[in-house]
PDB file of N, CA and C in Angstrom:
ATOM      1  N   UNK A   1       0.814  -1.190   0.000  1.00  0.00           N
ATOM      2  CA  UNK A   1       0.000   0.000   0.000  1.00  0.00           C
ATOM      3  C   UNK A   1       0.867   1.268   0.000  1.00  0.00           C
ATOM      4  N   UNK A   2       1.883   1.261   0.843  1.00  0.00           N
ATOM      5  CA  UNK A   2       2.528   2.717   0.703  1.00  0.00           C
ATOM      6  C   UNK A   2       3.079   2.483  -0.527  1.00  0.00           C
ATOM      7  N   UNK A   3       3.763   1.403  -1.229  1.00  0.00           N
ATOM      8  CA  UNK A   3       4.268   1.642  -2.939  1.00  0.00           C
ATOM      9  C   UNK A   3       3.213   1.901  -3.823  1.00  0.00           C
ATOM     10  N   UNK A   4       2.115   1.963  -3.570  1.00  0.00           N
ATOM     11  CA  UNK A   4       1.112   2.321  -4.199  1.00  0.00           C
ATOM     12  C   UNK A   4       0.811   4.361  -4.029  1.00  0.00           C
ATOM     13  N   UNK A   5       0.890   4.611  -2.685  1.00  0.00           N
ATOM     14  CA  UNK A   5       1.072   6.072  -2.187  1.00  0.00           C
ATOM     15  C   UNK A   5       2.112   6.567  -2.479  1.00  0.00           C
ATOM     16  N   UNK A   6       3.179   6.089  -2.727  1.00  0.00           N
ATOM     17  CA  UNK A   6       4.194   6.565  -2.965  1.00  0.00           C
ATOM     18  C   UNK A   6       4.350   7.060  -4.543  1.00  0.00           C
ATOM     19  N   UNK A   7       3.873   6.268  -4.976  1.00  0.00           N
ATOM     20  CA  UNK A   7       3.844   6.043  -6.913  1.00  0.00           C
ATOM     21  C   UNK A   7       2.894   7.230  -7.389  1.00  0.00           C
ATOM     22  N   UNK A   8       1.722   7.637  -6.690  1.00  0.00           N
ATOM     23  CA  UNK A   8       0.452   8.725  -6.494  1.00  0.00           C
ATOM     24  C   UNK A   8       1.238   9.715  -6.061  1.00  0.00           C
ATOM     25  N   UNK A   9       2.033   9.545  -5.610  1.00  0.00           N
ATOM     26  CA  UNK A   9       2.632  10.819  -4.842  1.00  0.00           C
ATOM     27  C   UNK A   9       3.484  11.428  -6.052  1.00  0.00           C
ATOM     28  N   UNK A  10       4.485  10.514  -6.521  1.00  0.00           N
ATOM     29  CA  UNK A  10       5.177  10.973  -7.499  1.00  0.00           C
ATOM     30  C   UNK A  10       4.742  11.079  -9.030  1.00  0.00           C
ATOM     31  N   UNK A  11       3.697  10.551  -9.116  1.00  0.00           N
ATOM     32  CA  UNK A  11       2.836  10.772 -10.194  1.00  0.00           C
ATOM     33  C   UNK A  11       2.041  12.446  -9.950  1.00  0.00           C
ATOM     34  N   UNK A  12       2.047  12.456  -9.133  1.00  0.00           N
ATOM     35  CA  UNK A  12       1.002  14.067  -8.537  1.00  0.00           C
ATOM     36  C   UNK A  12       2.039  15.462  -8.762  1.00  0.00           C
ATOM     37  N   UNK A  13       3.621  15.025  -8.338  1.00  0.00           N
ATOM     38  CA  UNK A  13       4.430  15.883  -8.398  1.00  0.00           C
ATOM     39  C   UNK A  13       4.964  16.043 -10.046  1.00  0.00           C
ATOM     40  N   UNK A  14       5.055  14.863 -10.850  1.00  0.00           N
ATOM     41  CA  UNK A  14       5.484  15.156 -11.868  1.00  0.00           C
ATOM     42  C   UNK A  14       4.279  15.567 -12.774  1.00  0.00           C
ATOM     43  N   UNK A  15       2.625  15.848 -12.562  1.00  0.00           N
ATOM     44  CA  UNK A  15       2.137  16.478 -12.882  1.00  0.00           C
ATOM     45  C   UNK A  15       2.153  18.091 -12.497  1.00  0.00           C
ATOM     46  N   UNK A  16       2.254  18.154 -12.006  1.00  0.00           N
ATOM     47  CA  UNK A  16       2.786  19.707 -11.106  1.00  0.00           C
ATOM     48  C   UNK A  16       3.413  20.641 -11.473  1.00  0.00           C
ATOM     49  N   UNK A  17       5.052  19.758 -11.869  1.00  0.00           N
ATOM     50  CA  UNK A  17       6.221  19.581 -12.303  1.00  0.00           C
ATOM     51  C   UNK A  17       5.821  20.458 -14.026  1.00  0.00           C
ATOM     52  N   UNK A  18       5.224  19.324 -14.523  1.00  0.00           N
ATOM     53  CA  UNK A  18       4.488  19.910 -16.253  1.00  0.00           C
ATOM     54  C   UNK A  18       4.106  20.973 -16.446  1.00  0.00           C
ATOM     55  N   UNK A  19       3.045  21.555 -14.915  1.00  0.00           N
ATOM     56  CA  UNK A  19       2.237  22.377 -15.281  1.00  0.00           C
ATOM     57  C   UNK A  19       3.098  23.885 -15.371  1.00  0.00           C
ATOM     58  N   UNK A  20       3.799  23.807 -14.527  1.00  0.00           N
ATOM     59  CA  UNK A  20       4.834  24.698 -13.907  1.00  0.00           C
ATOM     60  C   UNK A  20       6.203  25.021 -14.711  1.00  0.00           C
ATOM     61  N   UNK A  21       6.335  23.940 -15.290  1.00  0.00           N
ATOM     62  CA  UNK A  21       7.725  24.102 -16.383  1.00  0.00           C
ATOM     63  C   UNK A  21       7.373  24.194 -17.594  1.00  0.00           C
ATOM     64  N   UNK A  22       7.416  25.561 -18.211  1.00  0.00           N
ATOM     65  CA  UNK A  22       6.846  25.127 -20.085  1.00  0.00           C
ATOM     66  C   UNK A  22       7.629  23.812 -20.443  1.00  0.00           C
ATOM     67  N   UNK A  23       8.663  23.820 -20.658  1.00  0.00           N
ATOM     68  CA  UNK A  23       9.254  23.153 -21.522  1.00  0.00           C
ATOM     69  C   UNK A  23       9.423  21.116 -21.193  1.00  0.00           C
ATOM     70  N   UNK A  24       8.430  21.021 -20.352  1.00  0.00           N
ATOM     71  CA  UNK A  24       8.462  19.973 -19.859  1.00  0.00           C
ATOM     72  C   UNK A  24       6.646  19.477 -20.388  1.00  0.00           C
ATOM     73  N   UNK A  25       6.467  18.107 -20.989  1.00  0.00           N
ATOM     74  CA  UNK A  25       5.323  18.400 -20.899  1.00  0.00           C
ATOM     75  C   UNK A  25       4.716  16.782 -21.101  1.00  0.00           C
ATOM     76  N   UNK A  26       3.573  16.384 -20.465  1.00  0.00           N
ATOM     77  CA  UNK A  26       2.833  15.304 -20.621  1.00  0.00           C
ATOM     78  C   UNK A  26       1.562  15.190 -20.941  1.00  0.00           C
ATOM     79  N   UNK A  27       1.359  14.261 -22.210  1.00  0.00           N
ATOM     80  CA  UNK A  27      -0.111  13.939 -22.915  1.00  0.00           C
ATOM     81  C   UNK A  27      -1.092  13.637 -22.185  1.00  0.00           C
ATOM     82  N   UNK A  28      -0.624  12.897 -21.310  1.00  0.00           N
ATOM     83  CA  UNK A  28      -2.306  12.629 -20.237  1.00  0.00           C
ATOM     84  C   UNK A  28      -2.042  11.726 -19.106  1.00  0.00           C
ATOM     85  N   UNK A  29      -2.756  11.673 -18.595  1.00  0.00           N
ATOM     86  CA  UNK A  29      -2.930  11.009 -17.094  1.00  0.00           C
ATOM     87  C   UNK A  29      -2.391   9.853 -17.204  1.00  0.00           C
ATOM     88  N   UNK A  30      -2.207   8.932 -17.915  1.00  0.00           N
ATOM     89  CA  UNK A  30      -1.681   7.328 -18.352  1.00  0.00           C
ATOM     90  C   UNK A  30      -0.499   7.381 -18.448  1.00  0.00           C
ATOM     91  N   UNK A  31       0.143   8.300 -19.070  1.00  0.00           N
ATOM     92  CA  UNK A  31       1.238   8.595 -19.562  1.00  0.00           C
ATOM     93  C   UNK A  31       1.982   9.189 -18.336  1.00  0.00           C
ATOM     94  N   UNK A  32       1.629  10.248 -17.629  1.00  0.00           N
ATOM     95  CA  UNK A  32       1.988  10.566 -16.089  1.00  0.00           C
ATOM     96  C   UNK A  32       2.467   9.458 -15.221  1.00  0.00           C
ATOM     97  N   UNK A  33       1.658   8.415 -15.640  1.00  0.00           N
ATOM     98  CA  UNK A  33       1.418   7.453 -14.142  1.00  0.00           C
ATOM     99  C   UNK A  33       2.914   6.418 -14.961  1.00  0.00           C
ATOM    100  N   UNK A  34       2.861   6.169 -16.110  1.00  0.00           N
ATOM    101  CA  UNK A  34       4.048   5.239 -16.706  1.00  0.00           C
ATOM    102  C   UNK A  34       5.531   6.021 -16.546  1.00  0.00           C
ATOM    103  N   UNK A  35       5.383   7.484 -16.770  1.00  0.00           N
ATOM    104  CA  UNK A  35       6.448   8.373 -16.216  1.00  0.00           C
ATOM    105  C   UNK A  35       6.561   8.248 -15.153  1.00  0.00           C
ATOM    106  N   UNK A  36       5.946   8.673 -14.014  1.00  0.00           N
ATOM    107  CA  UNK A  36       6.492   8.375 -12.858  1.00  0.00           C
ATOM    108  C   UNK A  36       7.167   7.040 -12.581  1.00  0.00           C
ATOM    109  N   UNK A  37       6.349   5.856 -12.797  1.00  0.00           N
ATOM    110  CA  UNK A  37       6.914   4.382 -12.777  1.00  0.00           C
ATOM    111  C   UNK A  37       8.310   4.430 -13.194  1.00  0.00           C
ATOM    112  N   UNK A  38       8.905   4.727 -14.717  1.00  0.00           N
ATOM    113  CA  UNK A  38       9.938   4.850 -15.208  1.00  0.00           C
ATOM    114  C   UNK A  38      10.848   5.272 -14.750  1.00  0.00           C
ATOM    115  N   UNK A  39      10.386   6.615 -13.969  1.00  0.00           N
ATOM    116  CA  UNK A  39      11.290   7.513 -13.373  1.00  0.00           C
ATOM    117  C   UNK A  39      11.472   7.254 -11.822  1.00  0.00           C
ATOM    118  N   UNK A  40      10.823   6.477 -11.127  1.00  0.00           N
ATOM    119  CA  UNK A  40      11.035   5.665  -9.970  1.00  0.00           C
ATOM    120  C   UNK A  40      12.133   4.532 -10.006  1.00  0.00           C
ATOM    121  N   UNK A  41      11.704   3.604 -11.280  1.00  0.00           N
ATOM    122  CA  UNK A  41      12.911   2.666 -11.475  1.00  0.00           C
ATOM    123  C   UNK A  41      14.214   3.322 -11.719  1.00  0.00           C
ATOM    124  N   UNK A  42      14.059   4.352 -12.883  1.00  0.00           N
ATOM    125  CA  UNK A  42      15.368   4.435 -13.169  1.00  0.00           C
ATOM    126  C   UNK A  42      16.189   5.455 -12.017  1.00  0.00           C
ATOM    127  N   UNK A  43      15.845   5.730 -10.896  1.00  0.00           N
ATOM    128  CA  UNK A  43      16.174   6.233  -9.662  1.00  0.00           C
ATOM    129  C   UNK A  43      15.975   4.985  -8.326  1.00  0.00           C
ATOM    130  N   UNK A  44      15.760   4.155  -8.753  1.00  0.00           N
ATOM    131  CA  UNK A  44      16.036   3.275  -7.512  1.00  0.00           C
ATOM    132  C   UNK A  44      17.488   1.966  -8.166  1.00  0.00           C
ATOM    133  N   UNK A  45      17.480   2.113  -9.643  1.00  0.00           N
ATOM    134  CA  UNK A  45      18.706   1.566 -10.238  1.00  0.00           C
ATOM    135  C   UNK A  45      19.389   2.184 -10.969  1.00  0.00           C
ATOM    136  N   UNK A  46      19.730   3.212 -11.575  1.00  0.00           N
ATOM    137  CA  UNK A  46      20.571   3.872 -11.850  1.00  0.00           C
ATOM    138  C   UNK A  46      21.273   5.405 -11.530  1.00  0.00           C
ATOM    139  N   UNK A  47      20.686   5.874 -10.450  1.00  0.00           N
ATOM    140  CA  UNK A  47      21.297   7.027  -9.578  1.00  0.00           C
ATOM    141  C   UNK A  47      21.942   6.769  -9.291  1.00  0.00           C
ATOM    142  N   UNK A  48      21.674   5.624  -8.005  1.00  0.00           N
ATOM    143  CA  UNK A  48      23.177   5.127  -7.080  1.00  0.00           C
ATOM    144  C   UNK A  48      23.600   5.031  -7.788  1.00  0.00           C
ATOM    145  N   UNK A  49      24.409   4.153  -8.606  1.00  0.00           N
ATOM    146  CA  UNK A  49      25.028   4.026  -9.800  1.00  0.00           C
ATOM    147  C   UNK A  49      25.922   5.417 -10.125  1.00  0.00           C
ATOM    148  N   UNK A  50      25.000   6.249 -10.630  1.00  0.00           N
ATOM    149  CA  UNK A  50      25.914   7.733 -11.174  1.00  0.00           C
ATOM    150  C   UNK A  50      26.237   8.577 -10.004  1.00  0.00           C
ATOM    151  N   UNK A  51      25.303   8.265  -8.901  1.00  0.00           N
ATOM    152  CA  UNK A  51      25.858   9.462  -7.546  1.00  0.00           C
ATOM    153  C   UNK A  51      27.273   8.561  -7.060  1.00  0.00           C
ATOM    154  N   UNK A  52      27.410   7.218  -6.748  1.00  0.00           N
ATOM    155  CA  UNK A  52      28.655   6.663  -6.445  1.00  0.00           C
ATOM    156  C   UNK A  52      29.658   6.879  -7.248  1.00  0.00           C
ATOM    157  N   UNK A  53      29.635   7.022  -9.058  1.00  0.00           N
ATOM    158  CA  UNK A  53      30.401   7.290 -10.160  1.00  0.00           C
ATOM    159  C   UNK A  53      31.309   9.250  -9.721  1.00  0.00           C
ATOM    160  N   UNK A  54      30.327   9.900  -9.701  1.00  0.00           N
ATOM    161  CA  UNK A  54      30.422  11.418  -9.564  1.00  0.00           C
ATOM    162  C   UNK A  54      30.696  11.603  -7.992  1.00  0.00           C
ATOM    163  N   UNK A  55      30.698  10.582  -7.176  1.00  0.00           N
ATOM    164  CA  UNK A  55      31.238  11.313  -6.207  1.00  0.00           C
ATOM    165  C   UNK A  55      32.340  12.632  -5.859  1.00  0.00           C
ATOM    166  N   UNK A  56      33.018  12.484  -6.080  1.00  0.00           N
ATOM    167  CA  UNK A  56      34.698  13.579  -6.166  1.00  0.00           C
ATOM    168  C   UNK A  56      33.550  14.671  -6.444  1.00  0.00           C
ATOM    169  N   UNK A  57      33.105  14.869  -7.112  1.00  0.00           N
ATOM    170  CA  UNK A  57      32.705  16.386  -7.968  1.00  0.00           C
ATOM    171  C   UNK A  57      31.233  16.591  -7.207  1.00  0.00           C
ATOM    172  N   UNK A  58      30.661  15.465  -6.641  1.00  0.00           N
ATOM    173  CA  UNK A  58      29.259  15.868  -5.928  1.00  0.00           C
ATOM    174  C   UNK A  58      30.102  16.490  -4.355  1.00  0.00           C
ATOM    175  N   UNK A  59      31.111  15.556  -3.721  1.00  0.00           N
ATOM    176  CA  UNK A  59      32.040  16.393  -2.808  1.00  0.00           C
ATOM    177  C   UNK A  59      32.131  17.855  -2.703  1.00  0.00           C
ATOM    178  N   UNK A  60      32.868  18.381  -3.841  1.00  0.00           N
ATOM    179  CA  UNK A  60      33.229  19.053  -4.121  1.00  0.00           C
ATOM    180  C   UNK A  60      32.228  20.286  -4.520  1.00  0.00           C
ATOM    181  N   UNK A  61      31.355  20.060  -5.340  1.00  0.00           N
ATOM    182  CA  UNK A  61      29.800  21.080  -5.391  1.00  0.00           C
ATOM    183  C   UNK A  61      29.332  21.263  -4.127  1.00  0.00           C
ATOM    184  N   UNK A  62      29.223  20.356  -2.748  1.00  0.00           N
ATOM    185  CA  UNK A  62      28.751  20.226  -1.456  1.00  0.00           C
ATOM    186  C   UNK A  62      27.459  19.555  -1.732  1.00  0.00           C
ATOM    187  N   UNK A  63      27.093  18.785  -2.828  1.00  0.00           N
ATOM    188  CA  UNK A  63      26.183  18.116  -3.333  1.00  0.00           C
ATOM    189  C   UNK A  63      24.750  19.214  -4.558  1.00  0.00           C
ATOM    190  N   UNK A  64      25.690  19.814  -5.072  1.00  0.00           N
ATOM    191  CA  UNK A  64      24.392  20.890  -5.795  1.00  0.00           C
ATOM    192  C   UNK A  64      24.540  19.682  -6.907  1.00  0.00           C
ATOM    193  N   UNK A  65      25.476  19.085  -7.481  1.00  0.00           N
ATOM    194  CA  UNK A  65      25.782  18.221  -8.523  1.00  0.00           C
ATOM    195  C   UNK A  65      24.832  17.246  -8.801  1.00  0.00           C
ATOM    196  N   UNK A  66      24.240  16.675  -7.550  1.00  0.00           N
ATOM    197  CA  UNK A  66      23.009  16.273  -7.276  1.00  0.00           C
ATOM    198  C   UNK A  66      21.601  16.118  -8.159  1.00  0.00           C
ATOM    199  N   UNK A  67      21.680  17.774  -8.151  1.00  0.00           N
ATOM    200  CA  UNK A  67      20.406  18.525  -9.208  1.00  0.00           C
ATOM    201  C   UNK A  67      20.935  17.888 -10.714  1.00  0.00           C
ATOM    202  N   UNK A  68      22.085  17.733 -10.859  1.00  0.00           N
ATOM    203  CA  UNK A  68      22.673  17.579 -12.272  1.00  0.00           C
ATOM    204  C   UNK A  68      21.843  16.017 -12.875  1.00  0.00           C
ATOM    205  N   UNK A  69      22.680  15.465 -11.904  1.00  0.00           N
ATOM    206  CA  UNK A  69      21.578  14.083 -12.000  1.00  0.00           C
ATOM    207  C   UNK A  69      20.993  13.841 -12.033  1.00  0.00           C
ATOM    208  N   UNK A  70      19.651  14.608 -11.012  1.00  0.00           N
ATOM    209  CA  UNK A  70      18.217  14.426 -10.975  1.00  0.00           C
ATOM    210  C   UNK A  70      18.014  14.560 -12.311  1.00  0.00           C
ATOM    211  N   UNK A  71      18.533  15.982 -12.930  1.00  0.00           N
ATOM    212  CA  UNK A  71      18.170  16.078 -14.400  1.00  0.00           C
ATOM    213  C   UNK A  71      18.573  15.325 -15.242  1.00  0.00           C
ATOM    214  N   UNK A  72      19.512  14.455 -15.695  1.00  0.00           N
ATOM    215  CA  UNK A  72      19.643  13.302 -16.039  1.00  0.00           C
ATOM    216  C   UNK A  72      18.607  12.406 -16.096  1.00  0.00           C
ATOM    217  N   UNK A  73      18.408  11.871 -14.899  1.00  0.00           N
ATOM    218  CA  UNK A  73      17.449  10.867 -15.264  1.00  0.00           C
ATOM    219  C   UNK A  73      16.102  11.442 -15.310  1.00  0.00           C
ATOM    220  N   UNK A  74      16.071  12.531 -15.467  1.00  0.00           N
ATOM    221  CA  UNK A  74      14.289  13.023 -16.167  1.00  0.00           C
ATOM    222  C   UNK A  74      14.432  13.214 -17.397  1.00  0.00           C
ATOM    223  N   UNK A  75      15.713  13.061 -17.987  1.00  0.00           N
ATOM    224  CA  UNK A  75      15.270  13.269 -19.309  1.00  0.00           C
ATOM    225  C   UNK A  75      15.811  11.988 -19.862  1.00  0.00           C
ATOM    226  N   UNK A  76      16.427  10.872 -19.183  1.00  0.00           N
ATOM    227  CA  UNK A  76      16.430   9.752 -19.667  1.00  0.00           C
ATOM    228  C   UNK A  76      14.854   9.060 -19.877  1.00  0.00           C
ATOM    229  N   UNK A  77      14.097   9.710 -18.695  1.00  0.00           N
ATOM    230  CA  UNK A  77      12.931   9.019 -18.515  1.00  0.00           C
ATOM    231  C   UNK A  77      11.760   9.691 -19.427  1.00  0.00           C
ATOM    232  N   UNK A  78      12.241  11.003 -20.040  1.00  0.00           N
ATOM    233  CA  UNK A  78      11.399  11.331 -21.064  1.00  0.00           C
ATOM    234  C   UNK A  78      12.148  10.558 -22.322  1.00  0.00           C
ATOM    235  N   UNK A  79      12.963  10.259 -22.418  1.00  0.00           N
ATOM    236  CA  UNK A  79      13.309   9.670 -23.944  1.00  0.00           C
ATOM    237  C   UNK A  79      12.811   8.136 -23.963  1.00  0.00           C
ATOM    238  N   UNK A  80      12.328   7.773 -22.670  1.00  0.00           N
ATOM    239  CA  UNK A  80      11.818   6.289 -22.472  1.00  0.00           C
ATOM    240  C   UNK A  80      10.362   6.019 -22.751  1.00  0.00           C
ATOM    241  N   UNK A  81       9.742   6.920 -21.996  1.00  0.00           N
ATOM    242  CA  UNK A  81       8.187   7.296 -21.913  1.00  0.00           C
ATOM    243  C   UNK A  81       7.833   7.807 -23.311  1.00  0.00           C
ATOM    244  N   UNK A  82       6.711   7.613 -24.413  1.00  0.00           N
ATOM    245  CA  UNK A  82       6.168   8.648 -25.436  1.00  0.00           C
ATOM    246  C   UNK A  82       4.906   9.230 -24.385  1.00  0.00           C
ATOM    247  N   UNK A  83       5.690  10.266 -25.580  1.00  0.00           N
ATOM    248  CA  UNK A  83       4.197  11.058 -24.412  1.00  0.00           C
ATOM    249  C   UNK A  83       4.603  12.323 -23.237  1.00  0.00           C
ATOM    250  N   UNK A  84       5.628  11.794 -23.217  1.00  0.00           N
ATOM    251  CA  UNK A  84       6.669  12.280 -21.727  1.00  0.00           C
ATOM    252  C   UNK A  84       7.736  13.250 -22.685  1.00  0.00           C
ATOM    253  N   UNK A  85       7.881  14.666 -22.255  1.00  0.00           N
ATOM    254  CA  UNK A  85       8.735  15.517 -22.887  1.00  0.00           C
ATOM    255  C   UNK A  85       9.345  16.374 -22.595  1.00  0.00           C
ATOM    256  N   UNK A  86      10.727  16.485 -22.111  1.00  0.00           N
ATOM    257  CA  UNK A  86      11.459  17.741 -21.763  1.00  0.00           C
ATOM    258  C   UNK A  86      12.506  18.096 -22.707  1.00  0.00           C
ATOM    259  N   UNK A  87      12.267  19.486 -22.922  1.00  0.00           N
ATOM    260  CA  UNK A  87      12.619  19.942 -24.380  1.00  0.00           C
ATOM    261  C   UNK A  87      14.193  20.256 -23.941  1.00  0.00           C
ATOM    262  N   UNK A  88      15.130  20.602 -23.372  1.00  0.00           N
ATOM    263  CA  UNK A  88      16.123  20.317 -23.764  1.00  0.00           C
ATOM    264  C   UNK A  88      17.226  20.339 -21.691  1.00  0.00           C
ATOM    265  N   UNK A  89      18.194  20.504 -21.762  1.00  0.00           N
ATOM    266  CA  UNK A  89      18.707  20.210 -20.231  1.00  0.00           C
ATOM    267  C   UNK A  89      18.651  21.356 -19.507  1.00  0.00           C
ATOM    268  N   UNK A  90      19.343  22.693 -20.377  1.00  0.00           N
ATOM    269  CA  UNK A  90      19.708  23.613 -19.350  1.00  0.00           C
ATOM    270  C   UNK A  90      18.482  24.747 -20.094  1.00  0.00           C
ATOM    271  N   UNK A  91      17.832  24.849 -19.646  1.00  0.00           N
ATOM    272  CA  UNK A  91      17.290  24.960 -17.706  1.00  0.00           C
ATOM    273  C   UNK A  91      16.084  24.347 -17.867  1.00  0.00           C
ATOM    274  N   UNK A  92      15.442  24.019 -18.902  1.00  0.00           N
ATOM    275  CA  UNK A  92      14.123  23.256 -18.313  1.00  0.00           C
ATOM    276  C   UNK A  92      14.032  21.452 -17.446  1.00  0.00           C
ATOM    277  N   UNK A  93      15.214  20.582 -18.043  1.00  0.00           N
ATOM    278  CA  UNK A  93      15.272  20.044 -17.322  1.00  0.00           C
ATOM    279  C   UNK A  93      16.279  19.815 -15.674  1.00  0.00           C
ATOM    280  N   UNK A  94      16.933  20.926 -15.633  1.00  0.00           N
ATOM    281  CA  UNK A  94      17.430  21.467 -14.239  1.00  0.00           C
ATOM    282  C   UNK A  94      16.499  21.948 -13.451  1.00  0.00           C
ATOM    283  N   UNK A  95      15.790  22.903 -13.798  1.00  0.00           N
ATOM    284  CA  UNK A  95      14.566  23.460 -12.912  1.00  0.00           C
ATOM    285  C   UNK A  95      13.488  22.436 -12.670  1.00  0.00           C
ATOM    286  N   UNK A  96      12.915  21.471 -13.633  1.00  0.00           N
ATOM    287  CA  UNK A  96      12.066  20.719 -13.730  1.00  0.00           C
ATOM    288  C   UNK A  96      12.664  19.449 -12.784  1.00  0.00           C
ATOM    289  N   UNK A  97      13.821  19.154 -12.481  1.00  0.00           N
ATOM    290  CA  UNK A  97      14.368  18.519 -11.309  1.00  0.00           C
ATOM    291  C   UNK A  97      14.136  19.102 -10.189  1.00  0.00           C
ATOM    292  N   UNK A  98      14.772  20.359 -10.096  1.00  0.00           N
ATOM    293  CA  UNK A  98      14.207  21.357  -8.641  1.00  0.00           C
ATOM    294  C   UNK A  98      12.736  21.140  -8.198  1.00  0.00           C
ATOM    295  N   UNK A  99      11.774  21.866  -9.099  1.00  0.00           N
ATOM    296  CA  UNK A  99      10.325  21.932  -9.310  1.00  0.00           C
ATOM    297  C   UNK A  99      10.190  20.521  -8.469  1.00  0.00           C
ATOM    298  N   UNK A 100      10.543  19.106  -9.529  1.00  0.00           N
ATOM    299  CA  UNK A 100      10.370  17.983  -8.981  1.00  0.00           C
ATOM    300  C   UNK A 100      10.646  17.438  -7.667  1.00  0.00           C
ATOM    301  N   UNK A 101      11.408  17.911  -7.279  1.00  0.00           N
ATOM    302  CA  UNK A 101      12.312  17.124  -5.776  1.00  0.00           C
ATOM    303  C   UNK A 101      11.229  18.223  -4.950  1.00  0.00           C
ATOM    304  N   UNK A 102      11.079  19.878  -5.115  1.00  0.00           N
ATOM    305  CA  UNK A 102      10.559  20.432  -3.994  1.00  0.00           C
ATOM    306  C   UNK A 102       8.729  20.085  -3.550  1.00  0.00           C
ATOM    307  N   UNK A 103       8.153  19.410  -5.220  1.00  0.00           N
ATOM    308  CA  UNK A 103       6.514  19.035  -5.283  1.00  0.00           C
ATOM    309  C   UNK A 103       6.699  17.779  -4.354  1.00  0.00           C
ATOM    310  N   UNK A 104       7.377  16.655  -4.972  1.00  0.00           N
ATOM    311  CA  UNK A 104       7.470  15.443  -3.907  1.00  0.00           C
ATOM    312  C   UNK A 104       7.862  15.512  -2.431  1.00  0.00           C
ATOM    313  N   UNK A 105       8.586  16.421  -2.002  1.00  0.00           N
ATOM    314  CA  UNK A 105       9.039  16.764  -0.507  1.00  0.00           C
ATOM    315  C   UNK A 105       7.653  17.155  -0.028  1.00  0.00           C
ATOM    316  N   UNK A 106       7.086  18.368  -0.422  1.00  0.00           N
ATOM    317  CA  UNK A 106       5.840  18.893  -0.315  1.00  0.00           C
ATOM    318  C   UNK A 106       4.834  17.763   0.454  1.00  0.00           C
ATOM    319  N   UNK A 107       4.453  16.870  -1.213  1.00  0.00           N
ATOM    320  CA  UNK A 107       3.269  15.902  -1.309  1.00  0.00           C
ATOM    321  C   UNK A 107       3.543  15.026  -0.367  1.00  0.00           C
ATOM    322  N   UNK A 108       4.693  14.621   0.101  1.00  0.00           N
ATOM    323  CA  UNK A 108       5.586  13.580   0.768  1.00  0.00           C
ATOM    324  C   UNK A 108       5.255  13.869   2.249  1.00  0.00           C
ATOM    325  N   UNK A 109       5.482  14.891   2.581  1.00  0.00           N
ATOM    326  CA  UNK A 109       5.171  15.481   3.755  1.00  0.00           C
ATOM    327  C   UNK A 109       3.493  15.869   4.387  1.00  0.00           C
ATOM    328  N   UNK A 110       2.736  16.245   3.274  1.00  0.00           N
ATOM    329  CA  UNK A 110       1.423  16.016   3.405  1.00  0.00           C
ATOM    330  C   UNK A 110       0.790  14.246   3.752  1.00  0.00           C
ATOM    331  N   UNK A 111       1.497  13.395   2.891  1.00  0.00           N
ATOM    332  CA  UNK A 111       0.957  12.315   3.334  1.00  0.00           C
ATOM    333  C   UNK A 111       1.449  12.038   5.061  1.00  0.00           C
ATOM    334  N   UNK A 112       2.433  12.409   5.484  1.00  0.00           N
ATOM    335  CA  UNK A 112       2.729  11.657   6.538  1.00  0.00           C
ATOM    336  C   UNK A 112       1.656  12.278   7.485  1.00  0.00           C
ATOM    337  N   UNK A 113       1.481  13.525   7.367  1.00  0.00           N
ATOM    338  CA  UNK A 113      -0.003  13.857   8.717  1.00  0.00           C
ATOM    339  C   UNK A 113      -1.407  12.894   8.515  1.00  0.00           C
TER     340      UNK A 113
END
């Protein structure tokens, strides 16, 4: 049940995320919910992965490098998803990482009351 709340949660933020970022954008509610999925996996198996790779330089940023990644895999996960679209890295999918991490903290925090 909470991987189910959890998946709603991040499905809710990366609608949010769309509405808020021109350059980011999703066809419909189906397509939201397979984005988020996508973008859950490819952050529960391939972040670690690149945050352990980039360490030295995430050190060294004090972790802003972080954001770099997030944006990474949102636009890996739009080139995965049809339907799913962020038009290019700097700045819609940098901000659209920000946007993203601060809607899910948000929504994240609403569920726990």
């Amino acid at each position: 049940m909470k991987l189910l709340i959890s998946w709603l949660i991040n499905t809710a933020a990366l609608v949010i995320t769309a509405f808020i970022i021109d350059g980011i954008k999703i066809t419909n509610v189906s397509t939201a919910f397979i984005a988020a999925l996508v973008l859950g996996l490819i952050n529960t198996f391939i972040k670690p992965i690149l945050i352990f790779l980039t360490l030295p330089i995430n050190l060294i940023t004090l972790g802003l490098f972080t954001l770099v990644i997030n944006a990474l895999m949102l636009m890996l996960a739009a080139r995965v998803v049809p339907g799913f679209d962020v038009e290019n890295f700097w700045p819609t999918a940098v901000l659209g990482a920000l946007v993203l991490s601060i809607a899910s903290m948000i929504l994240g925090t609403l569920k726990n009351r």
